[in-house]
Protein backbone atom coordinates (compact mmCIF):
# COMPACT_ATOMS: atom_id res chain seq x y z
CA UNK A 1 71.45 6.84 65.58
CA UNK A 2 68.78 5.48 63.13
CA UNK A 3 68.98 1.63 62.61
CA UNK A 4 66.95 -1.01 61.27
CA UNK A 5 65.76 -3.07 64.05
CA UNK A 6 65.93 -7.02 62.98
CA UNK A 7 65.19 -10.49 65.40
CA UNK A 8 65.61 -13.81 64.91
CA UNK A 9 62.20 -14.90 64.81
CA UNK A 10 58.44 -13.05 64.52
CA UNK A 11 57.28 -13.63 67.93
CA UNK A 12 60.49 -11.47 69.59
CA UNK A 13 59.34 -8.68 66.66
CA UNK A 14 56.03 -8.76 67.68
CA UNK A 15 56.64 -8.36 71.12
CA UNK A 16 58.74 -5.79 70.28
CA UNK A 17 55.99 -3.72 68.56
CA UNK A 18 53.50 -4.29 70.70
CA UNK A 19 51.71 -1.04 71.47
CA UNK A 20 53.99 0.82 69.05
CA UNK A 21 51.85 2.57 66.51
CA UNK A 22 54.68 3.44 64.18
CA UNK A 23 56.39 -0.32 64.10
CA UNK A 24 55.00 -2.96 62.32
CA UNK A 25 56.99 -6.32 61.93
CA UNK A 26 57.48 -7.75 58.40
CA UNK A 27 59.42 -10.92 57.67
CA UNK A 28 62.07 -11.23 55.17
CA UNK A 29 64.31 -13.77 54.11
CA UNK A 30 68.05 -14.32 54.74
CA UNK A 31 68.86 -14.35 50.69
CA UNK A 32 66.62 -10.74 50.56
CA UNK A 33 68.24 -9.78 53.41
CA UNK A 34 72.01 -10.32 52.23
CA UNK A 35 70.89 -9.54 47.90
CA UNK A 36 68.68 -6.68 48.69
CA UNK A 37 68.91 -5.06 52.63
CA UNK A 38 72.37 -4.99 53.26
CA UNK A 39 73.38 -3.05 49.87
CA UNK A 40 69.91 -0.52 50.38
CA UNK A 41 71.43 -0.14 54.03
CA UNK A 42 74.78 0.61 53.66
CA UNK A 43 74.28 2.85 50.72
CA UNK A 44 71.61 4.79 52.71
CA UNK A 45 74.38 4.63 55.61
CA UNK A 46 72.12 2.65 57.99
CA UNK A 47 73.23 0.21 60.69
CA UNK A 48 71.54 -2.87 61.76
CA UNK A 49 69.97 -3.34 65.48
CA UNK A 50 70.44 -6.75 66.07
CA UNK A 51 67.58 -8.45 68.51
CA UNK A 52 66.80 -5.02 70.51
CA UNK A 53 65.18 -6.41 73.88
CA UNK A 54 62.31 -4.55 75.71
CA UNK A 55 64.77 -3.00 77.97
CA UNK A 56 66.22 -1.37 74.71
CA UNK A 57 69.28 -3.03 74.43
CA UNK A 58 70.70 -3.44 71.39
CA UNK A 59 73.68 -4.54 69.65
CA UNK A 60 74.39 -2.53 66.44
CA UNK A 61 76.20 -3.32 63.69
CA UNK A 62 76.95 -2.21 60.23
CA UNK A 63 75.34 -4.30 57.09
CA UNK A 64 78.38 -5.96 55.35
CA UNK A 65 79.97 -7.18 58.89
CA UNK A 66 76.41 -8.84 60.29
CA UNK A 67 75.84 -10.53 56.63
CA UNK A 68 79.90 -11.72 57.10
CA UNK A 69 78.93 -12.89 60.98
CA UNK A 70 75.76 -14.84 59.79
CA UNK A 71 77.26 -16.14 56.39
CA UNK A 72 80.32 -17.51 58.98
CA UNK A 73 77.49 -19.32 61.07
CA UNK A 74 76.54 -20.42 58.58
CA UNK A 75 79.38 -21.96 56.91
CA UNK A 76 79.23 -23.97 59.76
CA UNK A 77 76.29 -26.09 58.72
């Protein structure tokens, strides 16, 4: 299943990458994310892999429900 891989914070994507030719973390921001991501995702039929660890777990997700979770989270600030 093809996903887009996504972290918290840099340092967990750059451990991540490390010694991966073919990955290369890039940062974007939460209003990109939701405005621009989530709609190019879900059209392309993509799920999100949300903090994959280096023992390749992974929780996956579709788009629209992780941008619901974090705008919830959110909400509560």
């Amino acid at each position: 299943m093809a996903c887009l891989p996504v972290w918290p914070a840099p340092a967990f994507a750059a451990d991540y990458a490390q010694g991966a030719d073919d990955l290369s973390p890039r940062s974007i921001s939460l209003p990109d994310f939701f405005r621009k991501w989530v709609p190019g995702l879900t059209r392309d039929g993509l799920d999100v892999g949300v903090f994959p660890g280096l023992d390749k777990t992974v929780w996956i997700t579709e788009p629209e429900e992780l941008k619901r979770d974090l705008q919830d989270v959110m909400s509560d600030f």
